[in-house]
N, C-alpha and C. Protein backbone atom coordinates (compact mmCIF):
# COMPACT_ATOMS: atom_id res chain seq x y z
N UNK A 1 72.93 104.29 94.15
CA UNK A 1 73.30 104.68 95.49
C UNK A 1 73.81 103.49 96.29
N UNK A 2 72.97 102.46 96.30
CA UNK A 2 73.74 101.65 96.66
C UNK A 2 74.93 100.70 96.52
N UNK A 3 75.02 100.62 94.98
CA UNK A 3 76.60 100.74 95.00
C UNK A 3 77.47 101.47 95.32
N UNK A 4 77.07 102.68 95.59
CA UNK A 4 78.29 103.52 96.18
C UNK A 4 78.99 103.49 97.68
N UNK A 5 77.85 102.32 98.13
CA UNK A 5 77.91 102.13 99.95
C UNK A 5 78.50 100.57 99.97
N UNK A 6 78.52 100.00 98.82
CA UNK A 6 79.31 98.86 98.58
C UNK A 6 80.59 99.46 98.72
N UNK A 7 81.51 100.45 97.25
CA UNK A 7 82.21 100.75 97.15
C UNK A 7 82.96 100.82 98.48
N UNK A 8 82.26 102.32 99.32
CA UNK A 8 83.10 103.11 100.13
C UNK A 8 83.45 101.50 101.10
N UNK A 9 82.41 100.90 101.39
CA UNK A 9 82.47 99.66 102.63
C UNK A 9 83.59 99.45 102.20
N UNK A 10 84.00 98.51 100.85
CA UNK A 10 85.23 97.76 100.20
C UNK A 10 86.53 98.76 100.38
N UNK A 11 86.26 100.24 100.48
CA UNK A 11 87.30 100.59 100.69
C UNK A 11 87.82 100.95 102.10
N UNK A 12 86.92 100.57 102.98
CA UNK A 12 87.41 100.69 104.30
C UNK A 12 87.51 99.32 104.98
N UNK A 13 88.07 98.41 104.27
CA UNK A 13 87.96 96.78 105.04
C UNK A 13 88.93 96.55 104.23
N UNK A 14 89.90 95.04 105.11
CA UNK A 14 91.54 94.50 104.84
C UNK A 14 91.48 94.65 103.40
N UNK A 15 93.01 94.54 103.07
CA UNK A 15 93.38 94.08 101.72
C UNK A 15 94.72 93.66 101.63
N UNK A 16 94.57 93.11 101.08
CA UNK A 16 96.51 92.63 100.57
C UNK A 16 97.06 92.81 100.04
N UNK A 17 96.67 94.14 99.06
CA UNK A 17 97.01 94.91 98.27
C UNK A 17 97.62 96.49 98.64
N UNK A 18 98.46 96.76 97.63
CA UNK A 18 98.80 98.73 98.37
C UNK A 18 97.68 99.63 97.86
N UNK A 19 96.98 100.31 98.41
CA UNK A 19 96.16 101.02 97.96
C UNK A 19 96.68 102.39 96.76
N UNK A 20 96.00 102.43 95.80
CA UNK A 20 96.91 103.10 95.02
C UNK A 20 97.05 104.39 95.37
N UNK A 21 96.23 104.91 96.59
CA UNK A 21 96.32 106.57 96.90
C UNK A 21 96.22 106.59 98.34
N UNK A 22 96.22 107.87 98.76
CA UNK A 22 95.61 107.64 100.49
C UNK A 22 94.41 107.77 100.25
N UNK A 23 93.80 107.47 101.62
CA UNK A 23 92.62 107.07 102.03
C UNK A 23 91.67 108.30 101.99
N UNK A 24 92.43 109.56 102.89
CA UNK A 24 92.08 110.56 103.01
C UNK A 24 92.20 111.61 101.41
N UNK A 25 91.80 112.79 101.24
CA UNK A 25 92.02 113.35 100.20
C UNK A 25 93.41 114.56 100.63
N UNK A 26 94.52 114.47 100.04
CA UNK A 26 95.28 115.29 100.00
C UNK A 26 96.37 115.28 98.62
N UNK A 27 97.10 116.27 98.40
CA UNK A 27 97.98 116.25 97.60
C UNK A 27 98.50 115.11 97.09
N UNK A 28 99.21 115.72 96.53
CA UNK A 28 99.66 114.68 95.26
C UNK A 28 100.87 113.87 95.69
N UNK A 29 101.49 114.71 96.50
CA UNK A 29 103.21 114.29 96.94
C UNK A 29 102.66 113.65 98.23
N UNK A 30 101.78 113.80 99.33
CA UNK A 30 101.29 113.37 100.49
C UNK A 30 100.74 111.96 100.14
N UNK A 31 99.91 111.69 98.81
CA UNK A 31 99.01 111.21 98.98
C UNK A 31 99.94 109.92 98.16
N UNK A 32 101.18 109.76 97.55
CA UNK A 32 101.77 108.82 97.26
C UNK A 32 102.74 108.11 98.54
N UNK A 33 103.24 109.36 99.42
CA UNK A 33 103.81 108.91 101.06
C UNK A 33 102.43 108.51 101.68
N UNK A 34 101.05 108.47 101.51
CA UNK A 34 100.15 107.50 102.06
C UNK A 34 100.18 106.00 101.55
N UNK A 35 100.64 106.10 100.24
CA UNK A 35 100.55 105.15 99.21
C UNK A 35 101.93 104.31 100.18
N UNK A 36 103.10 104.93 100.24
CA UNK A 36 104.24 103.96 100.98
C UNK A 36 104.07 103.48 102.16
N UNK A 37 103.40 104.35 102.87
CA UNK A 37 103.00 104.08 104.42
C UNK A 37 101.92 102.94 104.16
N UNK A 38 101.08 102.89 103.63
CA UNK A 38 100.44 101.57 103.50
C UNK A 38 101.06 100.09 102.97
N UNK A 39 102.17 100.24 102.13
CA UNK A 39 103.20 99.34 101.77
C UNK A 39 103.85 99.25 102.76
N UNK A 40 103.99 99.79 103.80
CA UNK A 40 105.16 99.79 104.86
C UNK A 40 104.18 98.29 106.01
N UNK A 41 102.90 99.10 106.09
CA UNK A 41 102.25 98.49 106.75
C UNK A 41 101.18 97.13 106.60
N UNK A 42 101.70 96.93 105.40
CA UNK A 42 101.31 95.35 104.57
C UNK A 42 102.29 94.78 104.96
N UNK A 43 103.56 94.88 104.78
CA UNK A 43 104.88 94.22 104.77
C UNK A 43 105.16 93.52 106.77
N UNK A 44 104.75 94.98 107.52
CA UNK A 44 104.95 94.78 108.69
C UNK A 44 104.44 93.84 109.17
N UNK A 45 102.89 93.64 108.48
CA UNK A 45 102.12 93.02 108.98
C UNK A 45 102.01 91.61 108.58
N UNK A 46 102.67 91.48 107.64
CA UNK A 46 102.99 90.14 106.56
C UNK A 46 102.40 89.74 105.67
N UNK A 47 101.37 90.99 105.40
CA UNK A 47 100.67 90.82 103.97
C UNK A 47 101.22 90.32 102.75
N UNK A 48 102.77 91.44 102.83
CA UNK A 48 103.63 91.22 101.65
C UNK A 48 104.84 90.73 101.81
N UNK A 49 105.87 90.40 101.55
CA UNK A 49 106.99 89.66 101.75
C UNK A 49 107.66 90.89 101.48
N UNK A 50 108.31 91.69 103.09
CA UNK A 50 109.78 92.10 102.79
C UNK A 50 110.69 92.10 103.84
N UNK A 51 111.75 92.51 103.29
CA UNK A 51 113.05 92.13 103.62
C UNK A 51 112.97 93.15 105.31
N UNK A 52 113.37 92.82 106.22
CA UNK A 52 113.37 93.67 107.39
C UNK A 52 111.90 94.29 108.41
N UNK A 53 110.84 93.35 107.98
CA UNK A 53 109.95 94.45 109.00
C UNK A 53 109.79 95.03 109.64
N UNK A 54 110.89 94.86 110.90
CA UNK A 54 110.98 95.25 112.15
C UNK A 54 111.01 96.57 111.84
N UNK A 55 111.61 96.87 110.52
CA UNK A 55 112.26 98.45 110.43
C UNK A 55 111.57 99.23 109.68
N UNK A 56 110.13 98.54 109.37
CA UNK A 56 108.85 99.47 108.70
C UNK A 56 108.37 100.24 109.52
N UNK A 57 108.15 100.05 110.58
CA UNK A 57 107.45 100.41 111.77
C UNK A 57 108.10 102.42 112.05
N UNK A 58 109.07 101.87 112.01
CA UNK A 58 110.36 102.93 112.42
C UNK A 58 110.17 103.94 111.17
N UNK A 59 110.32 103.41 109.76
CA UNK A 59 110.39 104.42 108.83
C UNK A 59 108.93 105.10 108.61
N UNK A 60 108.05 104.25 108.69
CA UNK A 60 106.68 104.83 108.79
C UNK A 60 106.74 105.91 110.10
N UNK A 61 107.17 106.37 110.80
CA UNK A 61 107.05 106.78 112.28
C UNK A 61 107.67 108.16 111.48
N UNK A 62 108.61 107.73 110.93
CA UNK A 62 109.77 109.30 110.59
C UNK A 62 109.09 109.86 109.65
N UNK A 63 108.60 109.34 108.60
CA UNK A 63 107.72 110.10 107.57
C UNK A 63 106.23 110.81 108.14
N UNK A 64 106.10 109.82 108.93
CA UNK A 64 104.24 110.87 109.51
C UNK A 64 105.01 112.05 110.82
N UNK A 65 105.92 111.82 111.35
CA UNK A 65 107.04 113.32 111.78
C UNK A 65 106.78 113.97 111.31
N UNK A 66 107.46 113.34 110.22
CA UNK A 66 108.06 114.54 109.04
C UNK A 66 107.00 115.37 108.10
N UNK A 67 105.62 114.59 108.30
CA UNK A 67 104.71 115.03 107.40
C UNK A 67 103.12 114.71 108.36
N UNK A 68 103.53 115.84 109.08
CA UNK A 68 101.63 116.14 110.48
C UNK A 68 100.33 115.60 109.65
N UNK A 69 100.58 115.98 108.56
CA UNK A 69 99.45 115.30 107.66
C UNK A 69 98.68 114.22 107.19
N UNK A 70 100.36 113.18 107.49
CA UNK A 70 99.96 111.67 107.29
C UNK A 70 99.25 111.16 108.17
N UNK A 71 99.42 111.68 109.75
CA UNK A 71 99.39 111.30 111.16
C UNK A 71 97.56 110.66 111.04
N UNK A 72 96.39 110.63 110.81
CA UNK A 72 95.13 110.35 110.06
C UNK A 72 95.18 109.23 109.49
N UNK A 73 96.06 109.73 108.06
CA UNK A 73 95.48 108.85 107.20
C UNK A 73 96.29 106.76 107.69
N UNK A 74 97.53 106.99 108.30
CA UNK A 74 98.03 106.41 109.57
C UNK A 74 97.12 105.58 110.04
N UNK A 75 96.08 106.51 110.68
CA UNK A 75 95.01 105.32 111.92
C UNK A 75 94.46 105.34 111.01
N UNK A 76 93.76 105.55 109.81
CA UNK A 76 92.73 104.87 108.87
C UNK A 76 92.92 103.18 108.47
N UNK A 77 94.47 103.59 108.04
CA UNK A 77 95.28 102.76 107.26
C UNK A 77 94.58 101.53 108.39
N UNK A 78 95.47 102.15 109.52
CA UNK A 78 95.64 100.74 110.76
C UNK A 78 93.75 99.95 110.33
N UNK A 79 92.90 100.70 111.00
CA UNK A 79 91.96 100.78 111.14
C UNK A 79 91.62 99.68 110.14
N UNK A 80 91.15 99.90 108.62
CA UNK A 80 91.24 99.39 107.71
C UNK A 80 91.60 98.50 107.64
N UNK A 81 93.09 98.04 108.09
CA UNK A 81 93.93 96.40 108.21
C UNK A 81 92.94 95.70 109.02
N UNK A 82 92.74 96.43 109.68
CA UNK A 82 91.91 95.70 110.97
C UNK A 82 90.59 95.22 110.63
N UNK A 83 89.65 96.02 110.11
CA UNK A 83 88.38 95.31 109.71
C UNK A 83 88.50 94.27 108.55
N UNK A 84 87.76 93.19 108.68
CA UNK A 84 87.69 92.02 108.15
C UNK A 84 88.66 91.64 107.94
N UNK A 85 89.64 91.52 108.53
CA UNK A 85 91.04 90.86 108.12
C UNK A 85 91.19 89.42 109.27
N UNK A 86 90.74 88.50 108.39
CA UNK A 86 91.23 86.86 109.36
C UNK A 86 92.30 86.66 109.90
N UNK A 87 93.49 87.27 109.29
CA UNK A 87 94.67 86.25 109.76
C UNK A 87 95.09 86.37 111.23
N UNK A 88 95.69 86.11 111.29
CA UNK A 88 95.86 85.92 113.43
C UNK A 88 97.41 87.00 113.28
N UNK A 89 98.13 86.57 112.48
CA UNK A 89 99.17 87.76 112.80
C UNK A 89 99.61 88.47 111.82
N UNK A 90 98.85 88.91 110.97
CA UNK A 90 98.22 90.25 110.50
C UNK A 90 97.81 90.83 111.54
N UNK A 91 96.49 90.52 111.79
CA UNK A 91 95.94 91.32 113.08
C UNK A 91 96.74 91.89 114.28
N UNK A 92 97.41 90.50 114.74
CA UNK A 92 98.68 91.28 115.67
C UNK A 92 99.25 92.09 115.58
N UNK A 93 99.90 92.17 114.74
CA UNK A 93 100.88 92.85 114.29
C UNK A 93 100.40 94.05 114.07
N UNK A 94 99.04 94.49 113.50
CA UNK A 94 98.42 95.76 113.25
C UNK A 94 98.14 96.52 114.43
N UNK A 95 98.00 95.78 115.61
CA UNK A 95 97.42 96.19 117.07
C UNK A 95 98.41 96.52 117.45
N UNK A 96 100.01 95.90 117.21
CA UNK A 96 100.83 96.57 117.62
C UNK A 96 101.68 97.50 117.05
N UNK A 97 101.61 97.38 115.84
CA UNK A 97 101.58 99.39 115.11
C UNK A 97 101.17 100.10 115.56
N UNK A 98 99.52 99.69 115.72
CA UNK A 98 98.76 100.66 116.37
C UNK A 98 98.87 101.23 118.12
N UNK A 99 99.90 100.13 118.44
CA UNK A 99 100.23 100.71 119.96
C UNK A 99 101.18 101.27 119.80
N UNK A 100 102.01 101.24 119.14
CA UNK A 100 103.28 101.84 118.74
C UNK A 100 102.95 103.56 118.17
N UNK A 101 102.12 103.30 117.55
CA UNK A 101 101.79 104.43 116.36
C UNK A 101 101.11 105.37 117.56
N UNK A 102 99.82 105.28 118.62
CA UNK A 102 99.37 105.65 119.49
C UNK A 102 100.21 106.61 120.70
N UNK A 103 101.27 105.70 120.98
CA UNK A 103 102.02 106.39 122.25
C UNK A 103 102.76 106.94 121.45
N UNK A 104 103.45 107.18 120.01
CA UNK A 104 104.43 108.04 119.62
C UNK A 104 103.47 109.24 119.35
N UNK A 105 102.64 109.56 118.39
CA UNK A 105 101.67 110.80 118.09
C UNK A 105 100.34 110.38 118.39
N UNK A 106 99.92 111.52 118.52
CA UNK A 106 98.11 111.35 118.77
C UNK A 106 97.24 111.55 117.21
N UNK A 107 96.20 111.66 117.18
CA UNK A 107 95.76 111.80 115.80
C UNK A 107 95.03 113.41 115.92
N UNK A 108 94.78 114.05 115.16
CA UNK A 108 94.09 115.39 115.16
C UNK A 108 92.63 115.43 116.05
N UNK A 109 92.67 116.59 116.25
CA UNK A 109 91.50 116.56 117.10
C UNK A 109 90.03 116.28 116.41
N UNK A 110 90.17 116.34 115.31
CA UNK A 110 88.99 115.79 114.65
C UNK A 110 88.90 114.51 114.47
N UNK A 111 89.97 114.38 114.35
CA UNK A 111 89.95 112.67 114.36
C UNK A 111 89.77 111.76 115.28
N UNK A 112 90.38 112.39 116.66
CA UNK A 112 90.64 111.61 117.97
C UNK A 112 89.52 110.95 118.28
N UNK A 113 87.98 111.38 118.16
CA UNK A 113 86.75 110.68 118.70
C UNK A 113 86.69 109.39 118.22
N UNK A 114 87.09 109.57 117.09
CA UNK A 114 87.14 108.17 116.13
C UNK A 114 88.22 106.95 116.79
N UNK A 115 89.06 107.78 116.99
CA UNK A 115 90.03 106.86 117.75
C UNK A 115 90.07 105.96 119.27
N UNK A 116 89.39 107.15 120.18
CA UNK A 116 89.22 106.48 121.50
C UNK A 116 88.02 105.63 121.68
């Protein structure tokens, strides 16, 4: 049992890695657009080295549109960057996804408590 409270901890704290699934449990086709949206949001944040960040922000925005579903697993993601993560602009940069991500959609109403 108590490895399993290790586990879940490790999976809700930074990484520098893409997580190989979403966070949340959904489909198969959702749950690999969680998989990009978290690559989107390593890169933004400067976890990973890519070409254009400015314009992760933006494509992550059109896909959780495009897909009400992602809109969750989204603030997990953020969320997640955020705990135990040292770097100074990593962190920034996540706070300001997350302001970004905030005033464009809200998160589900089940979720929202978690959020405010």
């Amino acid at each position: 049992m108590k490895n399993k409270k290790v586990l879940i901890d490790l999976k809700l704290k930074h990484q520098k890695f893409v997580i190989p699934r979403s966070i949340l449990s959904m489909d198969k086709r959702l749950s690999k657009l969680g998989e990009r949206l978290h690559n989107s949001l390593l890169g933004y944040c400067g976890d990973l080295i890519m070409g254009f960040p400015a314009t992760l922000v933006e494509g992550s925005l059109k896909t959780i549109l495009a897909h009400r579903a992602l809109v969750d697993e989204q603030y997990i993601q953020l969320f997640k960057h955020l705990t135990g993560n040292t770097g100074k602009q990593s962190t920034g940069r996540a706070w300001q996804f997350l302001s970004i991500l905030s005033s464009t959609v809200a998160p589900s109403d089940e979720f929202e408590d978690y959020v405010i």
